[in-house]
Protein backbone atom coordinates (compact mmCIF):
# COMPACT_ATOMS: atom_id res chain seq x y z
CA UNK A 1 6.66 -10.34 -4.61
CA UNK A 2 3.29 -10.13 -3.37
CA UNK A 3 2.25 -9.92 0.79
CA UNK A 4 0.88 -12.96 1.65
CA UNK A 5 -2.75 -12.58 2.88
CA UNK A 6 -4.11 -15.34 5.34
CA UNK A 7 -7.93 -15.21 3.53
CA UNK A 8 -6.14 -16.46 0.38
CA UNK A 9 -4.03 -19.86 0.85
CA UNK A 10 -2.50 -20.89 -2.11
CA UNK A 11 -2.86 -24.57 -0.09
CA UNK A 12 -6.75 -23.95 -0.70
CA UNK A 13 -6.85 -22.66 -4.54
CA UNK A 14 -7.42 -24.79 -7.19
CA UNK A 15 -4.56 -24.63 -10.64
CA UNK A 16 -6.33 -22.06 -12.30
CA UNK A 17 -6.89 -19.58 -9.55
CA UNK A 18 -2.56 -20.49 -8.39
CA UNK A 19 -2.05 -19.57 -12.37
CA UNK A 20 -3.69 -16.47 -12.31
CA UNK A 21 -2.05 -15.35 -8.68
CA UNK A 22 1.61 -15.52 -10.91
CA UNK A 23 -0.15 -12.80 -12.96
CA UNK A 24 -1.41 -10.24 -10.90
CA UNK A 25 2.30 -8.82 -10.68
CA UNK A 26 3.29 -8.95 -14.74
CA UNK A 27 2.16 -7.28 -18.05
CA UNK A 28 1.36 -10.47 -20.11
CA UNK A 29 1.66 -10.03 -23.68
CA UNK A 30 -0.14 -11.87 -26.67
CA UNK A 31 1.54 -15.15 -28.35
CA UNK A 32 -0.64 -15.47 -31.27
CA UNK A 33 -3.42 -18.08 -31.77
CA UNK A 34 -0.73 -20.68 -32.79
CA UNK A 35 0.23 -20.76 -29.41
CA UNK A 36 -2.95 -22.13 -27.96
CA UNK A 37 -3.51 -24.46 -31.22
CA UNK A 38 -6.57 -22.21 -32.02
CA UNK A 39 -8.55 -23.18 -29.62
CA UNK A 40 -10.02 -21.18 -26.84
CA UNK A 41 -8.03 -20.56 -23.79
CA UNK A 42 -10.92 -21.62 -21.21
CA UNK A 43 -13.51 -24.33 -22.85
CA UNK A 44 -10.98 -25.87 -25.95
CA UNK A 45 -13.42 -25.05 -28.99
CA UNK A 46 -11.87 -23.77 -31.73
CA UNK A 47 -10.97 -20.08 -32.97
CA UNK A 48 -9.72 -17.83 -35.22
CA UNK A 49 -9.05 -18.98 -39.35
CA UNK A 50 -12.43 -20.29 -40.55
CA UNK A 51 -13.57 -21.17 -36.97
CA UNK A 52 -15.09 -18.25 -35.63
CA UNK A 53 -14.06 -14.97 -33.56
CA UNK A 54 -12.08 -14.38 -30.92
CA UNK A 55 -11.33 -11.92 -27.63
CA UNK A 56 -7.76 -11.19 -25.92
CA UNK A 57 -8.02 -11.29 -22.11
CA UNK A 58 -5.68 -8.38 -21.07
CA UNK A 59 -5.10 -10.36 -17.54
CA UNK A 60 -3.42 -13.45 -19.14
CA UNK A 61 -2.80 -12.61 -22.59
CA UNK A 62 -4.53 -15.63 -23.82
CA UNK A 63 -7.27 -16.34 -26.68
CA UNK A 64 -11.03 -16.87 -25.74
CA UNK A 65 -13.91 -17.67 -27.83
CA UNK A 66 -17.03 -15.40 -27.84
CA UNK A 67 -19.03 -17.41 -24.59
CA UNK A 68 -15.91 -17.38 -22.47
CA UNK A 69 -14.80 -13.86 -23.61
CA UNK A 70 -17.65 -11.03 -25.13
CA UNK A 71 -15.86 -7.84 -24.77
CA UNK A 72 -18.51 -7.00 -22.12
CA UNK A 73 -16.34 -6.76 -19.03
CA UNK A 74 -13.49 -4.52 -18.09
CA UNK A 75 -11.03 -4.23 -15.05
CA UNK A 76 -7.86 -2.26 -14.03
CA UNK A 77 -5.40 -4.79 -14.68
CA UNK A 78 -3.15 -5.14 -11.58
CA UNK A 79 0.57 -5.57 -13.20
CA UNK A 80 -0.05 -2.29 -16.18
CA UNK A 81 -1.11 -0.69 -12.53
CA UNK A 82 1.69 -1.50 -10.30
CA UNK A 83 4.56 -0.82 -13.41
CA UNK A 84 2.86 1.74 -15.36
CA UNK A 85 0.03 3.37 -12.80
CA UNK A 86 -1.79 2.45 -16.17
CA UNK A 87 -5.70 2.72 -14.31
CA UNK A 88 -7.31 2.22 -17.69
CA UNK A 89 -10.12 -0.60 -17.48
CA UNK A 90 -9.05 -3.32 -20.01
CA UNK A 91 -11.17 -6.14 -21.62
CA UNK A 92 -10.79 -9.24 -19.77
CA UNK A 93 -12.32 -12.54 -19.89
CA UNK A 94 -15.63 -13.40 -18.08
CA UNK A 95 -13.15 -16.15 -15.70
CA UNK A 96 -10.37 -13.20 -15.13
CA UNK A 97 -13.51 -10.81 -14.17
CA UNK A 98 -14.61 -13.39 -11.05
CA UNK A 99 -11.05 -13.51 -10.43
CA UNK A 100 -10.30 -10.29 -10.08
CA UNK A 101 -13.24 -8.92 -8.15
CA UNK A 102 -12.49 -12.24 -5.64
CA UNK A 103 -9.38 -10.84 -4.71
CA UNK A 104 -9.10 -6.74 -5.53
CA UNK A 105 -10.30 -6.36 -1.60
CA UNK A 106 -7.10 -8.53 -0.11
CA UNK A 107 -4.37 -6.77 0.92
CA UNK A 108 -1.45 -8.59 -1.29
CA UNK A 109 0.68 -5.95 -2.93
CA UNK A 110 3.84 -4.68 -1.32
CA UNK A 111 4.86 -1.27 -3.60
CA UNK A 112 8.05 -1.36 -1.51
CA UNK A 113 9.17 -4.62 -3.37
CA UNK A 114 6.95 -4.60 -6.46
CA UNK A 115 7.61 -1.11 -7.67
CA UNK A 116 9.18 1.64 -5.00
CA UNK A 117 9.87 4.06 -7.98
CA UNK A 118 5.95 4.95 -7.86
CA UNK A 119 6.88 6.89 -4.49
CA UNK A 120 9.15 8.89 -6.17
CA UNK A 121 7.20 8.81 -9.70
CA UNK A 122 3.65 9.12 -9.26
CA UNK A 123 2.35 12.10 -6.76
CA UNK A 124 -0.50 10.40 -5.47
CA UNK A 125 1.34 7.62 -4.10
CA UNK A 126 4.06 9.74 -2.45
CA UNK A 127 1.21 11.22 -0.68
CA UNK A 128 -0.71 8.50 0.31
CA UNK A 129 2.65 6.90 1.80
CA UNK A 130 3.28 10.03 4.03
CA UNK A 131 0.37 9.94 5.26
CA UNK A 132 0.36 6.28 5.84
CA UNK A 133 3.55 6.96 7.86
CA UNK A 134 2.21 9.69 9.97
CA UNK A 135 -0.91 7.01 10.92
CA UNK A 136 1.81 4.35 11.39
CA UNK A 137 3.11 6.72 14.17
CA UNK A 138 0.30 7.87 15.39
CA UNK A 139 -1.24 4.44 16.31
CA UNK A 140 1.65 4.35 18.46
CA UNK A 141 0.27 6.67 20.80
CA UNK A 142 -3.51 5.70 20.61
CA UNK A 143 -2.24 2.30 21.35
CA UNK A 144 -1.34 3.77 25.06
CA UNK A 145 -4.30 6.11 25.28
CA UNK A 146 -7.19 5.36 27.21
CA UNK A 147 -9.90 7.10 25.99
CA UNK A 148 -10.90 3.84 23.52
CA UNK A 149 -13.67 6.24 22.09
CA UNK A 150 -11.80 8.29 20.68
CA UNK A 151 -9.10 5.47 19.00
CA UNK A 152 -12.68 3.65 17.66
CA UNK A 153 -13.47 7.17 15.89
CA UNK A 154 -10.51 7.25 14.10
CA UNK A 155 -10.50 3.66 13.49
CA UNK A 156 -13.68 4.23 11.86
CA UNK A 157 -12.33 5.80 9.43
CA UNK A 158 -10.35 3.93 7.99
CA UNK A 159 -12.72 0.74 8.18
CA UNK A 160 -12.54 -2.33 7.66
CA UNK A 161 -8.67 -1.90 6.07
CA UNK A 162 -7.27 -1.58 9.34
CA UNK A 163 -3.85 -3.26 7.59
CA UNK A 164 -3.68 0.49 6.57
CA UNK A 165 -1.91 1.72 9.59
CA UNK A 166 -0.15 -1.43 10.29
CA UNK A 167 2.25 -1.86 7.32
CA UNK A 168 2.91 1.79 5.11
CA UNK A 169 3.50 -0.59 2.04
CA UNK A 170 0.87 -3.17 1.38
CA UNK A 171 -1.99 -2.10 -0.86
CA UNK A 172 -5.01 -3.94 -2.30
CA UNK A 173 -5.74 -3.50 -5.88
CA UNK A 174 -8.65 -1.12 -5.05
CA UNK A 175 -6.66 0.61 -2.37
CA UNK A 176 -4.21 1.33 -5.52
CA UNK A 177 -7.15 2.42 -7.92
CA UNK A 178 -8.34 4.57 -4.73
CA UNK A 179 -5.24 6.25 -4.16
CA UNK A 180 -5.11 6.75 -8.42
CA UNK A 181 -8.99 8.82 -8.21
CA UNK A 182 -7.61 10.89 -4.67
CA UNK A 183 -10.54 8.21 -2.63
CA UNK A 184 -8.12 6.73 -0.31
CA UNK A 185 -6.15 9.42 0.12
CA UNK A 186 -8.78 11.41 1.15
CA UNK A 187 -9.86 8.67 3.51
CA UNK A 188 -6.20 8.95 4.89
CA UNK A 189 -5.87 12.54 5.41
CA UNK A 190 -9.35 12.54 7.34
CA UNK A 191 -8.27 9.86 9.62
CA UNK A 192 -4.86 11.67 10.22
CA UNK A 193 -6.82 15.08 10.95
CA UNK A 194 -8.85 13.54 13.48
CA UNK A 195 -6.02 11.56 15.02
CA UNK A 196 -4.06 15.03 15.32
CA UNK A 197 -7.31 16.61 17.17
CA UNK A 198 -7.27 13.98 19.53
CA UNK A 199 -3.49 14.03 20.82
CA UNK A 200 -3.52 17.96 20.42
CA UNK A 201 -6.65 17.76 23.34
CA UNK A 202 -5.85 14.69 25.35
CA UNK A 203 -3.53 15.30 28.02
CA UNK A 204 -2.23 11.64 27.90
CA UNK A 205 -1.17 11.72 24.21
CA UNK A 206 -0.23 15.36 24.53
CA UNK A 207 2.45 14.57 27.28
CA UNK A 208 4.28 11.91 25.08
CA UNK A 209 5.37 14.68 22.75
CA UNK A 210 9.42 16.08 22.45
CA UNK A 211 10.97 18.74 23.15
CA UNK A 212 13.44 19.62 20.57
CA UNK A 213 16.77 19.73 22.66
CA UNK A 214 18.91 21.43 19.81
CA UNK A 215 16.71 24.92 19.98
CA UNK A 216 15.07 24.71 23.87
CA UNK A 217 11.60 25.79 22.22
CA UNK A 218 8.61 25.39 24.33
CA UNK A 219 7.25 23.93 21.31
CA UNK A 220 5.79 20.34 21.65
CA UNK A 221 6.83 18.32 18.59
CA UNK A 222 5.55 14.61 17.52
CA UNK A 223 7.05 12.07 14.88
CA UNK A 224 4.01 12.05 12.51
CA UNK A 225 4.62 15.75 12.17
CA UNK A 226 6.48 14.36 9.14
CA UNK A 227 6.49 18.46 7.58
CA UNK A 228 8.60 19.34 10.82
CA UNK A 229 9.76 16.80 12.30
CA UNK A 230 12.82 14.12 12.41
CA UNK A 231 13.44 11.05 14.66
CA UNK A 232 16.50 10.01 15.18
CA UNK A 233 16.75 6.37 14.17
CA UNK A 234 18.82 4.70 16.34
CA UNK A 235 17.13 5.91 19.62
CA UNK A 236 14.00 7.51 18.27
CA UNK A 237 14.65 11.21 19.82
CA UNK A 238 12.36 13.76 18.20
CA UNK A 239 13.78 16.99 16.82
CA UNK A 240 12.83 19.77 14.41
CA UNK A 241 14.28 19.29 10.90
CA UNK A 242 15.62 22.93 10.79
CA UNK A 243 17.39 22.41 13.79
CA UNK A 244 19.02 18.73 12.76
CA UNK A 245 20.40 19.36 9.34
CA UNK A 246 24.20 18.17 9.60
CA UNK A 247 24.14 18.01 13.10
CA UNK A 248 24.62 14.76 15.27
CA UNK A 249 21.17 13.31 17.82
CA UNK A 250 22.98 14.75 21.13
CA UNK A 251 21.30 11.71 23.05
CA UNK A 252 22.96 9.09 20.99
CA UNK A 253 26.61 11.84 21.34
CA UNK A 254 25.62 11.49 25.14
CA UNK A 255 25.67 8.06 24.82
CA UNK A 256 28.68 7.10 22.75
CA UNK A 257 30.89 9.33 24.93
CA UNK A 258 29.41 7.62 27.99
CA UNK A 259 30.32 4.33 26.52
CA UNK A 260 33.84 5.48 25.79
CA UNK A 261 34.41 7.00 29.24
CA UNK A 262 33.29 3.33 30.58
CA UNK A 263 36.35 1.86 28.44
CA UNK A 264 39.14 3.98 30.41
CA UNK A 265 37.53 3.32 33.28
């Protein structure tokens, strides 16, 4: 299942560009030339046998002759990267290459439906996830701070894929390759740093911290301290993890016994 991304209506593509979006998610394998009738894939004229040579498109799987497929261009193929975190540049043909560099910007891959495993599988991606979280949570605060220069610093860095702190799961085919050669995350972590500057020195943010109300500590504790930090998930109380483990959110205690008190009533 891929996210569906307003700059690309399938309303507005024409049948080849719709048959290549069914792709994007699957390892296509070859079906030998008898498949296509020996003929190329793209313009018809004939291949293979006595006819002349031929080129596999790793996108599609299908046959091309030597004008519509030289071996010349290569490209991460998006399915052996989402099932195999394969990044290796494959031959494609010279109609799969336009394809793919249309549409490796657009945010249209959801991990958490196409392949969750890769969290738990492939380092990188657990990584950039966290931190992915801890900006999810953190916009939540620079979305009620008023110092806008300081939310248009750290939105700077993480320019123009904004769609980066607004949904932990969707990915764009470069943002994948990205996170594969340690770019993105890298990108991530120095937006995250900066973000955590900010709140630590802006008495706005800094006030909408917790308290953890197991342990009494003075210390100020925030839900994208993901490392220390657990929120309750039912009323979104803030504690430290050491302090949690096995033990019931006292506000949501507070509030069940309240509720049965109000039944004898």
């Amino acid at each position: 299942m891929m996210h569906q991304c307003s700059s690309l209506n399938p309303s507005k593509m024409d049948q080849v560009t719709q048959e290549k979006m069914q792709m994007l998610t699957v390892i296509k394998s070859e079906t030998g030339l008898d498949s296509q009738n020996y003929k190329c894939f793209r313009c018809n004229s004939f291949i293979g046998l006595i006819f002349g040579t031929y080129n596999v498109c790793y996108l599609d799987g299908c046959y091309y002759c030597s004008n519509c497929h030289d071996n010349t261009e290569f490209h991460v193929i998006p399915g052996r990267l989402i099932h195999n975190w394969d990044t290796t540049e494959y031959e494609v043909c010279h109609e799969s290459m336009e394809f793919l560099k249309m549409i490796e910007l657009e945010p249209i891959f959801d991990i958490s439906k196409l392949n969750p495993s890769l969290y738990s599988t492939v380092p990188e991606m657990s990584e950039a996830k966290r931190l992915r979280m801890q900006i999810f949570q953190i916009k939540k605060y620079l979305s009620c701070c008023d110092d806008d220069n300081a939310v248009v610093a750290i939105e700077k860095k993480i320019l123009p894929r904004l769609y980066l702190w607004e949904d932990v799961s969707i990915y764009s085919l470069r943002d994948l390759v990205e996170v594969a050669n340690g770019k993105l995350i890298e990108q991530l972590r120095s937006a995250v740093q900066l973000a955590m500057q900010h709140i630590k020195s802006c008495k706005r943010c800094w006030q909408k911290g917790y308290i953890c109300e197991l342990c009494k500590s003075e210390e100020i504790i925030f839900p994208f301290q993901l490392d220390l930090a657990v929120t309750c998930p039912l009323c979104s109380t803030v504690y430290h993890q050491q302090c949690k483990k096995g033990i019931a959110c006292r506000k949501c205690s507070r509030k069940t016994s309240r509720a049965l008190q109000d039944l004898h009533i």
